[in-house]
N, C-alpha and C. Protein backbone atom coordinates (compact mmCIF):
# COMPACT_ATOMS: atom_id res chain seq x y z
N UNK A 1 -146.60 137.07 -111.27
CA UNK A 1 -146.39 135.78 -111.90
C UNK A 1 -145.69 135.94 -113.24
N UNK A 2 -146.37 137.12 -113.75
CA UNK A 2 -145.25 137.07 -115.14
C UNK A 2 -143.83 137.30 -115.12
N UNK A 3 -143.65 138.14 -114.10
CA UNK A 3 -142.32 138.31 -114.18
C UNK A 3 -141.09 137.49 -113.72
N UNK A 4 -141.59 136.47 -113.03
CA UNK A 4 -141.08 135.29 -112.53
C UNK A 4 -141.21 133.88 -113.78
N UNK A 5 -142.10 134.38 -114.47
CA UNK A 5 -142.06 133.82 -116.02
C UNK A 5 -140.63 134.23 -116.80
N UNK A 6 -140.66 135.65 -116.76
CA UNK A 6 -139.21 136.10 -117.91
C UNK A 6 -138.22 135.91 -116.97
N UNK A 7 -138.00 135.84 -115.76
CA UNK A 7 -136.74 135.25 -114.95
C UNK A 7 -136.39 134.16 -115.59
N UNK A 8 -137.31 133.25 -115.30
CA UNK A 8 -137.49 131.82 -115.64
C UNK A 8 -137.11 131.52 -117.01
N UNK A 9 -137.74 132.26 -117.81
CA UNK A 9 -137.10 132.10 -119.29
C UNK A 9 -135.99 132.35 -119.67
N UNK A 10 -135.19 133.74 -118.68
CA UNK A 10 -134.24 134.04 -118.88
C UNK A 10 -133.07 133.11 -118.25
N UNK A 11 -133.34 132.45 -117.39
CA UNK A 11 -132.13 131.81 -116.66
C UNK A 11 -131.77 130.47 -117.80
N UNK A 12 -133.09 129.99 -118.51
CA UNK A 12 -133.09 128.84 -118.95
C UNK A 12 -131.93 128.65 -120.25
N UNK A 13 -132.38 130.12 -121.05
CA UNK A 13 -131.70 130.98 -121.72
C UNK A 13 -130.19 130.98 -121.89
N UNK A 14 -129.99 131.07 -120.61
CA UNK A 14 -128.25 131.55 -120.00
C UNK A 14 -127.89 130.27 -120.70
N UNK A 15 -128.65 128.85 -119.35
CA UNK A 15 -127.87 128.07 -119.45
C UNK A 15 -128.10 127.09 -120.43
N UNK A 16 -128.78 127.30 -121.49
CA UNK A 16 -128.65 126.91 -122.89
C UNK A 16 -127.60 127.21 -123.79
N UNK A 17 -127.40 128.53 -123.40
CA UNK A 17 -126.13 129.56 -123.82
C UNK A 17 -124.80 129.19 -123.81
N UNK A 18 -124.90 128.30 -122.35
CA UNK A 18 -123.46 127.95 -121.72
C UNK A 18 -123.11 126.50 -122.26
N UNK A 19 -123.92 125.53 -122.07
CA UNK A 19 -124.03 124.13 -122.35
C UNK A 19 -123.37 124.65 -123.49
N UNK A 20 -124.11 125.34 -124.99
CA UNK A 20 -123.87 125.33 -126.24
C UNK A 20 -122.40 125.68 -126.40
N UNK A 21 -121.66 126.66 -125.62
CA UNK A 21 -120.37 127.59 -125.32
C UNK A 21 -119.76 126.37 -124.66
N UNK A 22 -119.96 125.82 -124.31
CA UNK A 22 -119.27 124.80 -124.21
C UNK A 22 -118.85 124.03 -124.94
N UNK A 23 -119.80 123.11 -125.81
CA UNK A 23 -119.88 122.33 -126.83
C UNK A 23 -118.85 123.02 -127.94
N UNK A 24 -118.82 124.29 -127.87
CA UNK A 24 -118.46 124.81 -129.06
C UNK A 24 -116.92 124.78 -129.18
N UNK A 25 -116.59 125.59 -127.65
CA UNK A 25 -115.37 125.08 -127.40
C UNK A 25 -114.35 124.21 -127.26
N UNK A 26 -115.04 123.28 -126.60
CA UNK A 26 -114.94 121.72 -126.75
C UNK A 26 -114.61 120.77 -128.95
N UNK A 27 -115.24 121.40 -129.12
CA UNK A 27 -115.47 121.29 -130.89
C UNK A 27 -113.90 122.03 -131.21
N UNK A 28 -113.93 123.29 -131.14
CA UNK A 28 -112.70 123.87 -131.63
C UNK A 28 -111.55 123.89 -130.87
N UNK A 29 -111.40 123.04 -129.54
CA UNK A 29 -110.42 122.53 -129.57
C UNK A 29 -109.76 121.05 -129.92
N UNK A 30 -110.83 120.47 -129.94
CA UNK A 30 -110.52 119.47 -131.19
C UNK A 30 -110.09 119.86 -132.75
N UNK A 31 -110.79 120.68 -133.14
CA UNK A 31 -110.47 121.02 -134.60
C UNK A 31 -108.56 121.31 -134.47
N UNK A 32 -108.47 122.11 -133.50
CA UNK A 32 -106.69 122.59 -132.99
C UNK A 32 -105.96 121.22 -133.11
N UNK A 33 -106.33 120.78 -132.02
CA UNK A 33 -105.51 119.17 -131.98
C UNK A 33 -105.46 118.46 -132.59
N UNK A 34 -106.54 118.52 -133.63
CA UNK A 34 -106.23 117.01 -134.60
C UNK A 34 -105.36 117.36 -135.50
N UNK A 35 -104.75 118.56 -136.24
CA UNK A 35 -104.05 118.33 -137.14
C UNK A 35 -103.09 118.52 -136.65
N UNK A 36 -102.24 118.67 -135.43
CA UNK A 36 -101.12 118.66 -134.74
C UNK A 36 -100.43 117.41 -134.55
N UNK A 37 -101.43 116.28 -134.34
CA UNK A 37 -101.05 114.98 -134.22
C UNK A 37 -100.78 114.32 -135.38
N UNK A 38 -101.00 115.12 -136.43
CA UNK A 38 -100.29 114.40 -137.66
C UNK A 38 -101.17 113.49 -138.34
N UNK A 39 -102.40 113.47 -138.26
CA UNK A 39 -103.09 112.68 -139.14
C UNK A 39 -103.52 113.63 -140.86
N UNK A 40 -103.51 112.45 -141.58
CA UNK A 40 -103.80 113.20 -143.05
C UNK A 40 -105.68 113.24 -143.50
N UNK A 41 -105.85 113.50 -144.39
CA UNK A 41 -107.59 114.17 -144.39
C UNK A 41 -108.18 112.76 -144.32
N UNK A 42 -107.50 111.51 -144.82
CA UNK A 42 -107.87 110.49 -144.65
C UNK A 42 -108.43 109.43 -144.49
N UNK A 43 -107.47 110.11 -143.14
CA UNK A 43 -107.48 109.10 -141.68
C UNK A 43 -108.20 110.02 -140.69
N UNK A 44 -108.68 111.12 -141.19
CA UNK A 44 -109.40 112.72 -140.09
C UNK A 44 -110.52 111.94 -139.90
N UNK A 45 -111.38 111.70 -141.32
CA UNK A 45 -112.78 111.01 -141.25
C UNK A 45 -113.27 110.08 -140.00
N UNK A 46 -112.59 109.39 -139.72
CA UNK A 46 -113.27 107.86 -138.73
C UNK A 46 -112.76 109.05 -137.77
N UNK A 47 -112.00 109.36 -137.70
CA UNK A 47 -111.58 109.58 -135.94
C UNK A 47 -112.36 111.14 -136.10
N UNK A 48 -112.67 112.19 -136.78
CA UNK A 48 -113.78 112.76 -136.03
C UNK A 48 -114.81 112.54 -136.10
N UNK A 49 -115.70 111.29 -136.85
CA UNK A 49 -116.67 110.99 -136.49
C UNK A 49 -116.68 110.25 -135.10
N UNK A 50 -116.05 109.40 -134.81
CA UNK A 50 -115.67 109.00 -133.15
C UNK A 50 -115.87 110.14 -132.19
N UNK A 51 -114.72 111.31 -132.11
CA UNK A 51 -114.72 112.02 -131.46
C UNK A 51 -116.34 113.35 -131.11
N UNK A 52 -116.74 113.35 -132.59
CA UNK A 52 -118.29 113.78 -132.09
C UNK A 52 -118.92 113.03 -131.22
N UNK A 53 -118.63 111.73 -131.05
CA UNK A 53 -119.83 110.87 -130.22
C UNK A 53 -119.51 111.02 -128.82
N UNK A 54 -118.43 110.52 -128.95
CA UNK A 54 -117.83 110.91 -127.09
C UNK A 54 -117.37 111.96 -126.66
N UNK A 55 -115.62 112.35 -127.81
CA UNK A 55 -115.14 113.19 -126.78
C UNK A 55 -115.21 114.61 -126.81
N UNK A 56 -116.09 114.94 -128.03
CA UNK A 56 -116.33 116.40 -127.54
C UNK A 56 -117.70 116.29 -126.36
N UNK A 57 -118.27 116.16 -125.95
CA UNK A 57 -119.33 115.81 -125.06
C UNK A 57 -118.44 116.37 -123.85
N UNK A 58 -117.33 114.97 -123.79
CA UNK A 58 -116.89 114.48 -122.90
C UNK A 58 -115.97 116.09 -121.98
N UNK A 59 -114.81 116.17 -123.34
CA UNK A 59 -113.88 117.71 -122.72
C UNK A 59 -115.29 118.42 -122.59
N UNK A 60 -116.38 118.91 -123.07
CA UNK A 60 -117.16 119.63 -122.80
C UNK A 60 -117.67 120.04 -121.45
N UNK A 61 -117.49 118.60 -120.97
CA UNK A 61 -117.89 118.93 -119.40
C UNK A 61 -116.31 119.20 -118.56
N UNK A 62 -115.33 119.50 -119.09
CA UNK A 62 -114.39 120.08 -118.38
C UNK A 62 -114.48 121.12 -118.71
N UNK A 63 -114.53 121.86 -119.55
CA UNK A 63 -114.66 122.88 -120.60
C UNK A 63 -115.57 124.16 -119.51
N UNK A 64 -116.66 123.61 -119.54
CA UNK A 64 -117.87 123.99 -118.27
C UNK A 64 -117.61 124.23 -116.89
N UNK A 65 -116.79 123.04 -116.75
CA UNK A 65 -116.50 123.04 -115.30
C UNK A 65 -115.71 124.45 -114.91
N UNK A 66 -114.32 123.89 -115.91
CA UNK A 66 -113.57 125.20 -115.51
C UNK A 66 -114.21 127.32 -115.81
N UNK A 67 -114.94 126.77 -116.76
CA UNK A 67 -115.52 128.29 -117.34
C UNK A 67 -116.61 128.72 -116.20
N UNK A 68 -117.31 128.00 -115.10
CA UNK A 68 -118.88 128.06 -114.57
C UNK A 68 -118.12 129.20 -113.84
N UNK A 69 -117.48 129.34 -113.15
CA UNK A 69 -117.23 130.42 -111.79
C UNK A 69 -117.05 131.97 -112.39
N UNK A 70 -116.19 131.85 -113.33
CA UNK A 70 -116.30 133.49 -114.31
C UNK A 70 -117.31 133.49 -114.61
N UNK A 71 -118.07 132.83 -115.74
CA UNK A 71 -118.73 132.64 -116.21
C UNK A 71 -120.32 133.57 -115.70
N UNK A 72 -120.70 132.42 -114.42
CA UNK A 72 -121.57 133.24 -112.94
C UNK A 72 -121.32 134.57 -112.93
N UNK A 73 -120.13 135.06 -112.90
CA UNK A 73 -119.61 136.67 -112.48
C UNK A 73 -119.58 137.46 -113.19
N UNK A 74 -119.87 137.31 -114.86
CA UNK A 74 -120.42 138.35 -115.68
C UNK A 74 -121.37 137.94 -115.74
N UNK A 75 -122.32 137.05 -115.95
CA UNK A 75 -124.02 136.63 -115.89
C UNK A 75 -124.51 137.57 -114.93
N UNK A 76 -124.00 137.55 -113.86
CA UNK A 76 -124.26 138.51 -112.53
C UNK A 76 -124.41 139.48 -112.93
N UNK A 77 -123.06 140.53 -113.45
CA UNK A 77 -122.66 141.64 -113.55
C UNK A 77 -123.65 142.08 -114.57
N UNK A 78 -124.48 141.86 -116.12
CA UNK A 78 -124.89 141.82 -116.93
C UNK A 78 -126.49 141.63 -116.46
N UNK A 79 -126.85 140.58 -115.39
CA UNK A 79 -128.00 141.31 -115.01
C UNK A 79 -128.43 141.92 -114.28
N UNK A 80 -127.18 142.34 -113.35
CA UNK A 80 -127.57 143.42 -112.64
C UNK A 80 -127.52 145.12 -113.38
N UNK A 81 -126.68 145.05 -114.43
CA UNK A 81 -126.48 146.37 -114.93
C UNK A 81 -127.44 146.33 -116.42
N UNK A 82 -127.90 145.25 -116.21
CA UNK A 82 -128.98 145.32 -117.28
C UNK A 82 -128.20 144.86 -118.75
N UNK A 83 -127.10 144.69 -119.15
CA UNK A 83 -126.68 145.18 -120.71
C UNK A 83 -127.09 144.20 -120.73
N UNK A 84 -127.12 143.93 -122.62
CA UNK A 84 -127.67 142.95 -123.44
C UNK A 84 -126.65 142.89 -124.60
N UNK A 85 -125.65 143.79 -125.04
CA UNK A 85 -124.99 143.78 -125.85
C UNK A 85 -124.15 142.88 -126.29
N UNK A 86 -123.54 142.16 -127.56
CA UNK A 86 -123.34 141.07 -127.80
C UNK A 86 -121.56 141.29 -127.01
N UNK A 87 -121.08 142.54 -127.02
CA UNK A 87 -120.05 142.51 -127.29
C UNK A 87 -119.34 142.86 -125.65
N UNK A 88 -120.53 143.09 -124.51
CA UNK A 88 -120.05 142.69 -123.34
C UNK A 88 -119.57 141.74 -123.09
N UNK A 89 -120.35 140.51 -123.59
CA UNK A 89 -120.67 139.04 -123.53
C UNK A 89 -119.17 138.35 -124.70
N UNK A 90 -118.75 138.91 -125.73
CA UNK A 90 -117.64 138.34 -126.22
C UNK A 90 -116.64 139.06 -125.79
N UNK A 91 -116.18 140.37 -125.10
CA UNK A 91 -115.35 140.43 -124.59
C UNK A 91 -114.60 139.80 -123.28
C-alpha cells in the first residue's frame, strides 16, 4: 500500500509539474509578443492584466496539448531509468 502511495504522489507531482510548464510557457510567450506589436509601457498595463485572465490560461492549453506526447516519453524514460536530475529534465 505504501508504495502505491509514492506512485500516487509521484504521478500527481508530474502533472502539477506540467500544468505549471505550461502556464509558464504560455506567460513567456506572451511576454515575446507583446512588445512586438508595438504597444508602449502604457498601454502594456490593461492589456496584460486582461491577458492573465484569459489568454494565458487559454494558449496554455495549446501549449500542453502540443508538449503531452514528448513530454509522456521522457516522464517514461526518467522513470524507468530512475534519474531525478534537474538537468535531464531541462535538457
Amino acid at each position: 500500500m505504501g508504495r502505491l502511495l509514492v506512485y500516487l504522489g509521484r504521478l500527481i507531482l508530474i502533472v502539477v509539474g506540467f500544468v505549471a510548464a505550461a502556464l509558464a510557457a504560455s506567460a513567456a510567450m506572451h511576454l515575446f509578443i507583446l512588445p512586438t506589436l508595438g504597444f508602449e509601457t502604457v498601454e502594456a498595463g490593461p492589456i496584460v492584466a486582461g491577458s492573465v485572465l484569459f489568454s494565458i490560461p487559454f494558449v496554455a492549453l495549446f501549449v500542453a496539448y502540443f508538449a503531452l506526447t514528448p513530454a509522456l516519453v521522457v516522464v517514461a524514460i526518467a522513470e524507468i531509468w530512475s534519474v531525478r536530475g534537474w538537468l535531464y529534465y531541462a535538457l
